[in-house]
Each structure stands twice: as structure tokens, then as C-alpha cells.
Protein backbone atom coordinates (compact mmCIF):
# COMPACT_ATOMS: atom_id res chain seq x y z
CA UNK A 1 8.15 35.45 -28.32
CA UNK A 2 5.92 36.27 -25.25
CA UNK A 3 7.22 37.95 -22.16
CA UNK A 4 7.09 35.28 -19.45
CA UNK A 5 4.52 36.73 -16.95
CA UNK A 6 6.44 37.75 -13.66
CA UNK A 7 5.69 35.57 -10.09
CA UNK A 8 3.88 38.35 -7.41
CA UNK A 9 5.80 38.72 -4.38
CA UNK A 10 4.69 36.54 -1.55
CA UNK A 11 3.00 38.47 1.08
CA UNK A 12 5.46 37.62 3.78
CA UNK A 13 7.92 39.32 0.98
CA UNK A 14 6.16 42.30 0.61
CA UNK A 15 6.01 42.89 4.36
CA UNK A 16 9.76 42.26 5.12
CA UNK A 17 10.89 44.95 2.39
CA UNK A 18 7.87 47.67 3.34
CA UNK A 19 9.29 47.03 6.75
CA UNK A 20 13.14 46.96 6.09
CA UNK A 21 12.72 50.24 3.86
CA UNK A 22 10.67 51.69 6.80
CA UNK A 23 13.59 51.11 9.15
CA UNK A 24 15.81 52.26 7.08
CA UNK A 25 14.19 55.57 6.39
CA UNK A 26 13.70 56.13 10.30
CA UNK A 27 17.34 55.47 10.73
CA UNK A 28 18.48 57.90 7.51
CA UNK A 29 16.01 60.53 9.23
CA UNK A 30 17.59 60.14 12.37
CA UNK A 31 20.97 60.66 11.27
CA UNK A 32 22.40 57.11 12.57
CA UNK A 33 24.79 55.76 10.04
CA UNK A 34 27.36 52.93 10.30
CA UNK A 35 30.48 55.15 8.98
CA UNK A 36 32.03 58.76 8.49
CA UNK A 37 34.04 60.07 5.73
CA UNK A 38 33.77 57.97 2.87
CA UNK A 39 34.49 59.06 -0.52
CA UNK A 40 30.53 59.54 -1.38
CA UNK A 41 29.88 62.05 1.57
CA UNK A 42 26.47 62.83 0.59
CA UNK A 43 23.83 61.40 3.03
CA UNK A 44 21.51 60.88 0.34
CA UNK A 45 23.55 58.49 -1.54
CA UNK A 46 22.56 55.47 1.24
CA UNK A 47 19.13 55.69 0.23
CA UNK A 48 19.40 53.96 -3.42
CA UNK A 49 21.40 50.95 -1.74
CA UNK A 50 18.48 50.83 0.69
CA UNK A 51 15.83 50.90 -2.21
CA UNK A 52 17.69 48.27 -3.97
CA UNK A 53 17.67 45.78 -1.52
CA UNK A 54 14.48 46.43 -0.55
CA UNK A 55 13.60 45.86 -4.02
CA UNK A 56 15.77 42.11 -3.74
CA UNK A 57 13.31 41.60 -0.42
CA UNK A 58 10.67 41.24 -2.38
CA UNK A 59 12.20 38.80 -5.01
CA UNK A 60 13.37 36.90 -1.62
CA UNK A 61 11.13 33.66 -2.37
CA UNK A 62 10.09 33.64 -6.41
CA UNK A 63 13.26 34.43 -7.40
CA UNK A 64 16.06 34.23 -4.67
CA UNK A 65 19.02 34.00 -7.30
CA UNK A 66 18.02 37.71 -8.46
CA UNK A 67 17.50 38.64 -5.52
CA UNK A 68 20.99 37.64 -4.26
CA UNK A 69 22.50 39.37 -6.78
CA UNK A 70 20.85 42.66 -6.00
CA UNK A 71 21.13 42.65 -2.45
CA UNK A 72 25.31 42.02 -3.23
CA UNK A 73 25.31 45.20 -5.12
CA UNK A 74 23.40 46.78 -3.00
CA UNK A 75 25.67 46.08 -0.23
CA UNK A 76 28.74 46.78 -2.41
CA UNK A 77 27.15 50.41 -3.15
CA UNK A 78 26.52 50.79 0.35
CA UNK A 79 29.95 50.34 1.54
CA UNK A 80 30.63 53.54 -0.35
CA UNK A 81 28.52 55.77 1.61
CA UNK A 82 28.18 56.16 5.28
CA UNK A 83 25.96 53.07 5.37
CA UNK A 84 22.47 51.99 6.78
CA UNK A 85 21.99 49.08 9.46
CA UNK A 86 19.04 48.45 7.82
CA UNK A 87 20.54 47.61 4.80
CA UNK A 88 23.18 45.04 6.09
CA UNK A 89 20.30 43.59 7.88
CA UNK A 90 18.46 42.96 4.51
CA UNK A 91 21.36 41.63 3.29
CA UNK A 92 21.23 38.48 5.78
CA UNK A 93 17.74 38.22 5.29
CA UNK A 94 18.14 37.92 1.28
CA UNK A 95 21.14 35.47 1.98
CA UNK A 96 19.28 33.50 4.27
CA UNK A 97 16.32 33.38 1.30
CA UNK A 98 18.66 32.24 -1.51
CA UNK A 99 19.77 29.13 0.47
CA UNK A 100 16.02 28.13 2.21
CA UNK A 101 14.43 28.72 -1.17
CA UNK A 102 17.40 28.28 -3.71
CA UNK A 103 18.28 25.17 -5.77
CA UNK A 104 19.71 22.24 -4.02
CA UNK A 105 22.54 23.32 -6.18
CA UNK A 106 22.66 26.69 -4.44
CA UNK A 107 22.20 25.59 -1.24
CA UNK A 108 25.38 23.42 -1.55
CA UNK A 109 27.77 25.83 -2.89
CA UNK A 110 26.43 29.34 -1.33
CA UNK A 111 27.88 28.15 2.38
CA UNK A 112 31.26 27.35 1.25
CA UNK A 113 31.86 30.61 -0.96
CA UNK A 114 30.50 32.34 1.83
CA UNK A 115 32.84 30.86 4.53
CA UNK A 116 36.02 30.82 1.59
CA UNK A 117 35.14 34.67 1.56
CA UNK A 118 35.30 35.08 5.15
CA UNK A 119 38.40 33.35 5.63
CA UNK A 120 39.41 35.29 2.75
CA UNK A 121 38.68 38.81 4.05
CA UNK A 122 39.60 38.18 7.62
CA UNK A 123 43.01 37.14 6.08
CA UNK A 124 43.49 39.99 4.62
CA UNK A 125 42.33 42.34 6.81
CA UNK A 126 44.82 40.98 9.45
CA UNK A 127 47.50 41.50 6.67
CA UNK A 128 46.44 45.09 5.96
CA UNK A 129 46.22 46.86 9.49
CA UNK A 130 48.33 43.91 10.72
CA UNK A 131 46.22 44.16 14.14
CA UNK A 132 44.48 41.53 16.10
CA UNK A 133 41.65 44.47 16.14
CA UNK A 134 41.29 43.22 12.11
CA UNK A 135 39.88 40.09 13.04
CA UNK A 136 36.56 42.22 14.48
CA UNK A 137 36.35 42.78 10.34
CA UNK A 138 36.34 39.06 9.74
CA UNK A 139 33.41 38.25 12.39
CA UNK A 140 31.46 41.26 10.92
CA UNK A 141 31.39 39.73 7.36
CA UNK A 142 30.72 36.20 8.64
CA UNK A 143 27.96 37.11 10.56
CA UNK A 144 26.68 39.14 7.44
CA UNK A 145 27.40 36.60 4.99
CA UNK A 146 28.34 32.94 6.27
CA UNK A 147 26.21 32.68 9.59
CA UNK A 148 23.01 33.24 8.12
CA UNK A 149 23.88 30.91 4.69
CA UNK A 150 24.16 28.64 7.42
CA UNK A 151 21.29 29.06 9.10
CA UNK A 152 19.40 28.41 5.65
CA UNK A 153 21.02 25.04 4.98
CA UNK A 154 19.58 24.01 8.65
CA UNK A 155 16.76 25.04 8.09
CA UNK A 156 16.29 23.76 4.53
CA UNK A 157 17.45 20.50 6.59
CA UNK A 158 14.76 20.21 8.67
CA UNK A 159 12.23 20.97 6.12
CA UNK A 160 13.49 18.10 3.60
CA UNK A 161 13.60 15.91 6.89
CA UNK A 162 9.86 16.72 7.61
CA UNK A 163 8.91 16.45 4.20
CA UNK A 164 10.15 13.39 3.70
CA UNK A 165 8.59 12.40 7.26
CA UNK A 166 5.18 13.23 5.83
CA UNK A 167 5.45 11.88 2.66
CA UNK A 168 6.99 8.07 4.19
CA UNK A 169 3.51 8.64 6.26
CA UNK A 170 1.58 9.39 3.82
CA UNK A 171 3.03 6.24 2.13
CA UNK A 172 2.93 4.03 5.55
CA UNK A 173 -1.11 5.45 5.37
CA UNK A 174 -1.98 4.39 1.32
CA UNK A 175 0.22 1.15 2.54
CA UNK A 176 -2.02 0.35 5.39
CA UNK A 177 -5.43 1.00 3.16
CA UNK A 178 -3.96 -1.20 0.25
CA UNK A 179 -3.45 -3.90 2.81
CA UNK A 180 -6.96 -3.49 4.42
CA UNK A 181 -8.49 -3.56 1.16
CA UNK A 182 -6.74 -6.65 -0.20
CA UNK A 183 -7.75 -7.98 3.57
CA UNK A 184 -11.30 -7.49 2.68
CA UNK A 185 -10.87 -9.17 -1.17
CA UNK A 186 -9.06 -12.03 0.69
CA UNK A 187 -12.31 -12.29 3.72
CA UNK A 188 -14.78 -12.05 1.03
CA UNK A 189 -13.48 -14.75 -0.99
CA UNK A 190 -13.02 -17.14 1.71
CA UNK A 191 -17.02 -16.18 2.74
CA UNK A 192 -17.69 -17.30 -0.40
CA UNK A 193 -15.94 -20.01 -0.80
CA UNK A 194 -17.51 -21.17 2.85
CA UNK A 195 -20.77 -20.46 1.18
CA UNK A 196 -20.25 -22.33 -1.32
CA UNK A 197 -18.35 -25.38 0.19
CA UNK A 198 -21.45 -25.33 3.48
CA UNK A 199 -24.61 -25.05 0.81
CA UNK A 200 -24.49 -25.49 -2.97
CA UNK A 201 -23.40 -29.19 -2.03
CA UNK A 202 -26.90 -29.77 -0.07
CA UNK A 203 -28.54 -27.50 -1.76
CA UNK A 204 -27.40 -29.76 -5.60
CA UNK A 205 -28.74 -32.93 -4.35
CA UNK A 206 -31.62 -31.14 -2.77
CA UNK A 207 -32.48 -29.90 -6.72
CA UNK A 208 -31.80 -32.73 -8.17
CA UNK A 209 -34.20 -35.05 -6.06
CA UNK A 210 -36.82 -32.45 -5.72
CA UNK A 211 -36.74 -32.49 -10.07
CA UNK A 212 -36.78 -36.55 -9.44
CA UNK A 213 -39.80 -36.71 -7.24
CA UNK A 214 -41.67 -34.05 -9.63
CA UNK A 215 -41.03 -35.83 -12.74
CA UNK A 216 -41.49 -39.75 -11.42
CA UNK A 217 -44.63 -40.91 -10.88
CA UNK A 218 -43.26 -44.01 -7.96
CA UNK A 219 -44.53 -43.34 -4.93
CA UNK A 220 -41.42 -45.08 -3.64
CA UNK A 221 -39.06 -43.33 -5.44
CA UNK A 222 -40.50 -39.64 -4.71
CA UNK A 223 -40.57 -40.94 -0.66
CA UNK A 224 -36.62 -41.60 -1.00
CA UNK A 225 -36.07 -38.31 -3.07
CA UNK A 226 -38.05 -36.61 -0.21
CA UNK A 227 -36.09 -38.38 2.47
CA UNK A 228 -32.66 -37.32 0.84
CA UNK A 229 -34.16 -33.75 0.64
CA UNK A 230 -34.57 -33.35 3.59
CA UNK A 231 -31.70 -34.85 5.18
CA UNK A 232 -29.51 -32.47 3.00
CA UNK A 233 -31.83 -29.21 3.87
CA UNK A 234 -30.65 -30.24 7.69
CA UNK A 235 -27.15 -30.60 7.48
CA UNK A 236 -27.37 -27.51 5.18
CA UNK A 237 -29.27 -25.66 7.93
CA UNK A 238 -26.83 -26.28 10.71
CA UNK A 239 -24.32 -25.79 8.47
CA UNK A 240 -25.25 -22.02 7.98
CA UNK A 241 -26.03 -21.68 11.52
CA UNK A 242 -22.22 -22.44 12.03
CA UNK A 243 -21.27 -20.14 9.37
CA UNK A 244 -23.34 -17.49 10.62
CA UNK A 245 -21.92 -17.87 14.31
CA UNK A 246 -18.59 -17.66 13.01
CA UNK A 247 -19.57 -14.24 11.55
CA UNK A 248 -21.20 -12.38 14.46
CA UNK A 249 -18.76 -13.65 17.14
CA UNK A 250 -15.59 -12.62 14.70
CA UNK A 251 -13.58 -14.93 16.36
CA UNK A 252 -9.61 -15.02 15.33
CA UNK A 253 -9.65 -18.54 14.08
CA UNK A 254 -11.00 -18.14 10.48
CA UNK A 255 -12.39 -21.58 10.08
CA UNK A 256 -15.00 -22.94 12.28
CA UNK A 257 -14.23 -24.48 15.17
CA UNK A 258 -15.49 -27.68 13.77
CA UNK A 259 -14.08 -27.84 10.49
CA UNK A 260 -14.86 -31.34 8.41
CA UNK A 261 -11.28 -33.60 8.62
CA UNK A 262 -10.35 -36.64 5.97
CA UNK A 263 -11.66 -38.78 8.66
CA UNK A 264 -15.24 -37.34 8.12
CA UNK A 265 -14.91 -39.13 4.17
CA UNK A 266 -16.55 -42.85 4.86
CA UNK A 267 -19.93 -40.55 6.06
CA UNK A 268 -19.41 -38.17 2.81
CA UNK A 269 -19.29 -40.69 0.61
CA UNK A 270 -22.01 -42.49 1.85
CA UNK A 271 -24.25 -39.92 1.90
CA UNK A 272 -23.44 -39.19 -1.71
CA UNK A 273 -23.40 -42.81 -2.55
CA UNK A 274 -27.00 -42.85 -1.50
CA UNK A 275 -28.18 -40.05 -3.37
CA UNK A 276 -25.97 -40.84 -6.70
CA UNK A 277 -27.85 -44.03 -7.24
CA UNK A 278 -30.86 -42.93 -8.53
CA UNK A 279 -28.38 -41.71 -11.80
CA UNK A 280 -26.76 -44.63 -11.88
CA UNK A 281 -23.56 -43.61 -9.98
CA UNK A 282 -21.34 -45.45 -7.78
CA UNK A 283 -18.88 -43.88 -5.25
CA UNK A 284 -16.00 -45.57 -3.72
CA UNK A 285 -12.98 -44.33 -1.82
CA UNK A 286 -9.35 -45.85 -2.36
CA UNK A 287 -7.14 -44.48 0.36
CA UNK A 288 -3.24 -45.12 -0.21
CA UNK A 289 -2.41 -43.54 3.16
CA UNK A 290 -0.28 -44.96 6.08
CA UNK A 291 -2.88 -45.27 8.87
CA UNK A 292 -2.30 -42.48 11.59
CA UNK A 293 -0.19 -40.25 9.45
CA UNK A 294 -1.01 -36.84 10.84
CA UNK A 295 -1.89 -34.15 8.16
CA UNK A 296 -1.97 -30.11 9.00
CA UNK A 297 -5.87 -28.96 9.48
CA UNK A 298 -5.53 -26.30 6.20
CA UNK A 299 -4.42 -29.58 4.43
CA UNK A 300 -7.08 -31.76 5.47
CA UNK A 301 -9.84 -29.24 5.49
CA UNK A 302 -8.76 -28.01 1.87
CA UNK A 303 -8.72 -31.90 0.45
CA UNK A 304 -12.00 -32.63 2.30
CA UNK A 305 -13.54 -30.12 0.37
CA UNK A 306 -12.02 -30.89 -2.98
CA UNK A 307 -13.74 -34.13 -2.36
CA UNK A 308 -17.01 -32.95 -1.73
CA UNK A 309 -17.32 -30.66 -4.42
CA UNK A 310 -16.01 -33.13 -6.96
CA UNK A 311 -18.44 -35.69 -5.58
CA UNK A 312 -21.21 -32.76 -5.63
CA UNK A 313 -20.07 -31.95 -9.41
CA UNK A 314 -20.26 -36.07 -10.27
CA UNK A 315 -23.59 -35.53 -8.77
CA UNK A 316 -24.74 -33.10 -11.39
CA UNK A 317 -22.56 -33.82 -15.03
CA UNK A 318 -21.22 -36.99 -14.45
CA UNK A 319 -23.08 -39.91 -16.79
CA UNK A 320 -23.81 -43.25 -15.03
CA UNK A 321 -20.12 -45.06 -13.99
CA UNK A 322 -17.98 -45.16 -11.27
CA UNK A 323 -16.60 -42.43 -9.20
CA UNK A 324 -13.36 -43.20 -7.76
CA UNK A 325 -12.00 -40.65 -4.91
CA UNK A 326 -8.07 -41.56 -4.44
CA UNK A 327 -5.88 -40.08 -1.60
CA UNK A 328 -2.43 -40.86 -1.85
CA UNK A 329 0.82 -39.29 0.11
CA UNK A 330 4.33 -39.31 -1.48
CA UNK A 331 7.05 -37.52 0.77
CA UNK A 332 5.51 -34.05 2.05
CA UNK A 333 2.72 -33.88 -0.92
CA UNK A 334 -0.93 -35.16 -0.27
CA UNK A 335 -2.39 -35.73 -3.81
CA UNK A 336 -6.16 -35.67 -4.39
CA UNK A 337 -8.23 -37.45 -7.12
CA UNK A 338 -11.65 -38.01 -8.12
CA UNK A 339 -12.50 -39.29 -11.43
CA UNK A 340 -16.19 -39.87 -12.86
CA UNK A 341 -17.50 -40.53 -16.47
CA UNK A 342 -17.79 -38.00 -19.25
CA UNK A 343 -20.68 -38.54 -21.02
CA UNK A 344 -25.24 -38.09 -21.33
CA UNK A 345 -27.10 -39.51 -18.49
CA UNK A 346 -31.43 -39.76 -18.08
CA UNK A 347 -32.89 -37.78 -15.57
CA UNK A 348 -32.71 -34.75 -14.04
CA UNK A 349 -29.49 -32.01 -13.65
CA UNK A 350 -29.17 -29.45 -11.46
CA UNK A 351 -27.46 -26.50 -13.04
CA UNK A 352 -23.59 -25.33 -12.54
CA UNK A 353 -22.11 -21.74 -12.43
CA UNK A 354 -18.67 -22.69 -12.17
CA UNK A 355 -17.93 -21.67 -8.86
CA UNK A 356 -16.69 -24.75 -7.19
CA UNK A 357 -13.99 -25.44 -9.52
CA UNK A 358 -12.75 -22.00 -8.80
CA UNK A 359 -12.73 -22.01 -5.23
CA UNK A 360 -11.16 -25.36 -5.34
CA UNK A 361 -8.17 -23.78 -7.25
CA UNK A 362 -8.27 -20.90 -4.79
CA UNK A 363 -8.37 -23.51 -2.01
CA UNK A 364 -5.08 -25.12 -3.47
CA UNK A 365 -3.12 -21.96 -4.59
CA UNK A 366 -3.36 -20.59 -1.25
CA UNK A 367 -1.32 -23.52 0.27
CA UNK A 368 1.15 -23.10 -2.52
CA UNK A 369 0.13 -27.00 -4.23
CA UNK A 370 -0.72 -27.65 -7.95
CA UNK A 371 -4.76 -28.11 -9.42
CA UNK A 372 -6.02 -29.54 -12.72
CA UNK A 373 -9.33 -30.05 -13.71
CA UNK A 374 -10.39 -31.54 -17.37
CA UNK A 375 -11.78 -34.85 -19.77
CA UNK A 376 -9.11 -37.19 -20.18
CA UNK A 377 -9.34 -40.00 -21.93
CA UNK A 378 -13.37 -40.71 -21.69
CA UNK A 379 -13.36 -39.67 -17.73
CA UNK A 380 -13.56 -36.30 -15.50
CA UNK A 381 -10.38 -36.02 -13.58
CA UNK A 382 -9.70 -33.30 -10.40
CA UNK A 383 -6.38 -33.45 -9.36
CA UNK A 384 -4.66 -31.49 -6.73
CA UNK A 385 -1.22 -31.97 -4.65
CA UNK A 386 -1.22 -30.10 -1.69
CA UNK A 387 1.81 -29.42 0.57
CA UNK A 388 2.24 -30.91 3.83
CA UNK A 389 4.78 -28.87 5.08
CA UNK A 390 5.36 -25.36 5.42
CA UNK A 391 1.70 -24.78 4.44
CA UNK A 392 0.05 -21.17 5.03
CA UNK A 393 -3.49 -21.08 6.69
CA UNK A 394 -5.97 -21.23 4.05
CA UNK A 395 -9.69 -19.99 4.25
């Protein structure tokens, strides 16, 4: 089995051991050790503990565990000979290391067997010499050993606590973008459903009467088709112009400011009434309603435009029959239905993409009601129940 290739020392590593063995050697030249008369008497002997834990400097960061254990040899050994400063200071520095860089493990448990040792040599010490002078051997190993485990774990503290500060922003930041995004999904769909609700309605009967004064030869007839044409190419036109102001002024209210209401339906169904009978259509309106009952504007804007886009659809499938618009209001639910025939028809068709029976879902599943489109027994039937109350703003 391979040897697993070895981590190189951080830089910051190498520079903390090339200087602690520096210091050291300055200090062994100049004589200054910490003690006098130990059983290893040769002033040599400091020198390997100082190598050592230079060595454990450099394992400081890839490996602090190893490097823990070294430098506690190291400062076993050392306590043999007549000692090096530079060596206890290490010593903290490696301690220090294991806890910043350790396991979370290690970082738990290396402060309390640091501070149990402590308490366990400065007990001891006081029971040895039996002198309140021992106690100066108790602060000596805390500051070498507990005080600067516990600098790591509040230091390690504030590191997690930033970390975790930049990673809840960097959340809070992919949060915000998601929600601008979907913001922009949500706009663009309401623009298009405007779009859709302001000009493929004027735009249908405008191709379908166009068709009927190219392919009829009545004079008559083609001057009606051309008055309906351009009637619709009108109301279409300052129906953009609307839409378009809405746009470049980016007001806050995201309906314009004035949006078609169910009292606008007598004129909507006339003006389809007029153009259907050329295909043999008939529109009437059957309205269930108490007179005066007030309705939310996202309510009566959404069921105005189910209407028209039903009537707009009759328009272009529906074969010659009645089509029957029915608003009705049971409790807090305003249901909307248009019906027309199912069936062939003469004369011309404008074609259909689909589009209007999706916004009119989208139009209803915003304000939280039920839609069904679909033949039913011989007819086409749009339904949708809209909530009165507690009703969202709907684009």
C-alpha cells in the first residue's frame, strides 16, 4: 500500500519554528538558561528539546495532534536539562495550534485536561514544599499549558461565529437573487397575460372579419366587417398605449389605473354580440348577483377577463348557438361561466395557441379559486370560482 504523501508546512509554520529555533540558539549561545543543576548538566543536552519542538512548529497547522505530542516530549526532555525560554514558548504556541486547528473533539477536551492538570500540579506542589511560594509553580504551568488552550477555544469561537456569519450571508444573498428571479418569472407572466388579455381579443375579431370581408363578395357585409375592424384596432390601440404607460412610469400599482370592472360586461357583450353574428352566434348575460354587492378589484378584474377571453374563444371555435355568460355568488365564492356549442361552423377562424386558457388558470390560481375548462355534454364550458375574501393581488 502507498505511502500517503505528507501535507508541506504552511508558510506561517515554517517561519514560527526558523524563528523559535533562532531564539533559542541566541539564548543557548548566550548562556541564559531557565535552571541550574539538574541531573543532565551538560549544556548541550537543551538543544535536542529545542530541535524537537521546533520540528512540532512546523506540524502546528497540517497536523496539530502530532505536533502536540512532540512539543509534550519535548518539554518533558527539557525539564531535565537547564532549560530554554524558547522552548516553553513553543510549547504555548503548539498548544495554542492543536486547539485553533484541532478537531472539534480536541478543542473540547484539550482545555479541561489542561486546567485538571493545573489544578493537579499546583496541588501537589503546595503538598510537596508545603509553601504558599508553590503556588508560583501552579501559575507557571497554567500559563504554559491552560491559558493559551484557552485562548484557542476563543479564538476558534470567533472564527465558527464569523463563518457562520458569512455563510447565513451568503445564504440571505442566493435568498435575495432566488426571490428577484422568481419576481421577474412572476412580472413577466403577468406582462403577458396583460398582452394577451389588452390585444389577442381585438386583434381575433379583427382576423376573423378581415378573412370575412376577403372571402365575401357583399359589399354590405365587407363595410360591417370593416367597421368592426376598425373599431377593435382602436380600442386595441389605446389599450396598448395604457399598457405601455404602465411600463415606463413603473408605477407601484401593478394593474392599470383603469382596470375593466363586471360593470363594464353589458358594453363587452355587446360588442361581441355584434361581431359574433356574422357566425351565427348569440351572446347573452344571466347575472344571479344581488345588485350593489361589492366585489374586491383582483376579483372583478380576474372574472372580467375570464369573460372576455371565453367570449373571444366562442368567437373563434364555437359552432353557431348560444353563448350564455353566468355570474353567480354563493357565500364568499364568485363563480364564473360561459358556455358555447361544440361543434363545425361556415366561415372563417382565426387561429388559437392556447394561451388564453392558460392565463385564465393563472388568473384564478393566483387568488387561490378553482378553474375547469372542457366539452361536456355537446357544449364548451369555462368555469371558475374565485374567492371573495382573503384574496391576494393578482396580475
Amino acid at each position: 500500500m502507498p505511502a500517503l504523501p505528507l501535507s508541506r508546512p504552511h508558510r506561517d509554520d515554517v517561519l514560527i519554528a526558523a524563528c523559535g529555533l533562532f531564539g533559542g540558539l541566541v539564548l543557548w549561545l548566550l548562556d541564559l538558561y531557565m535552571r541550574t543543576g539538574y541531573v543532565l548538566g551538560d549544556t548541550r543536552l537543551p538543544l535536542i528539546p529545542l530541535v524537537v519542538m521546533s520540528a512540532a512548529e512546523l506540524l502546528r497547522r497540517t497536523a496539530p495532534r502530532t505536533a502536540l505530542a512532540l512539543g509534550t516530549v519535548a518539554l518533558a526532555a527539557d525539564q531535565c536539562t537547564h532549560g530554554n525560554l524558547a522552548t516553553v514558548a513553543m510549547y504555548t504556541d503548539v498548544m495554542y495550534a492543536a486547539v485553533l486547528y484541532g478537531t472539534p473533539a480536541a478543542a473540547r477536551r484539550i482545555p479541561v485536561v489542561t486546567f485538571l492538570f493545573s489544578l493537579v500540579v499546583t496541588i501537589g506542589s503546595l503538598a510537596w514544599f508545603r509553601s504558599a511560594e508553590a503556588l508560583l509553580i501552579g501559575i507557571v504551568t497554567a500559563l504554559v499549558v491552560f491559558v493559551p488552550a484557552l485562548t484557542g477555544v476563543s479564538v476558534r469561537n470567533h472564527r465558527d461565529a464569523a463563518e457562520t456569519a458569512r455563510l447565513r450571508a451568503d445564504q440571505t444573498a442566493l435568498l435575495a437573487e432566488m426571490d428577484r428571479a422568481q419576481a421577474v418569472t412572476a412580472e413577466r407572466a403577468r406582462m403577458a397575460r396583460e398582452l394577451h388579455d389588452l390585444v389577442a381579443n381585438h386583434l381575433s375579431a379583427i382576423a376573423i372579419h378581415s378573412t370575412a370581408a376577403l372571402s365575401i363578395g357583399d359589399p354590405e357585409t365587407s363595410r360591417t366587417a370593416l367597421g368592426v375592424i376598425r373599431e377593435n384596432s382602436v380600442e386595441g390601440l389605446a389599450e396598448m398605449r395604457r399598457l405601455i404607460g404602465l411600463l415606463r412610469t413603473g408605477a407601484g400599482d401593478p394593474e392599470p389605473t383603469s382596470s375593466p370592472t363586471l360593470g363594464s360586461l353589458d358594453a363587452l357583450i355587446e360588442q361581441h354580440r355584434a361581431a359574433a353574428a356574422a357566425g351565427g352566434l348569440s351572446c347573452v348575460l344571466e347575472d344571479t348577483r344581488a345588485a350593489g354587492e361589492p366585489l374586491p378589484a383582483p376579483v372583478e378584474l380576474a372574472a372580467y377577463r375570464i369573460v372576455q377571453e371565453s367570449l373571444t374563444n366562442a368567437l373563434k371555435h364555437a359552432a353557431p348557438g348560444r353563448v350564455a355568460v353566468r355570474l353567480a355568488r354563493a357565500a364568499d365564492v364568485l363563480t364564473v361561466e360561459v358556455t358555447s356549442a361544440l361543434g363545425d361552423r361556415p366561415g372563417p377562424r382565426a387561429p388559437g395557441s392556447g394561451a388564453g386558457l392558460v392565463g385564465m388558470r393563472e388568473r384564478v390560481a393566483l387568488l387561490g379559486g378553482e378553474f375547469a375548462a372542457g366539452p361536456r355534454d355537446g357544449i364548451w364550458r369555462v368555469r371558475a370560482e374565485l374567492p371573495v375574501s382573503g384574496t391576494r393581488k393578482a396580475g
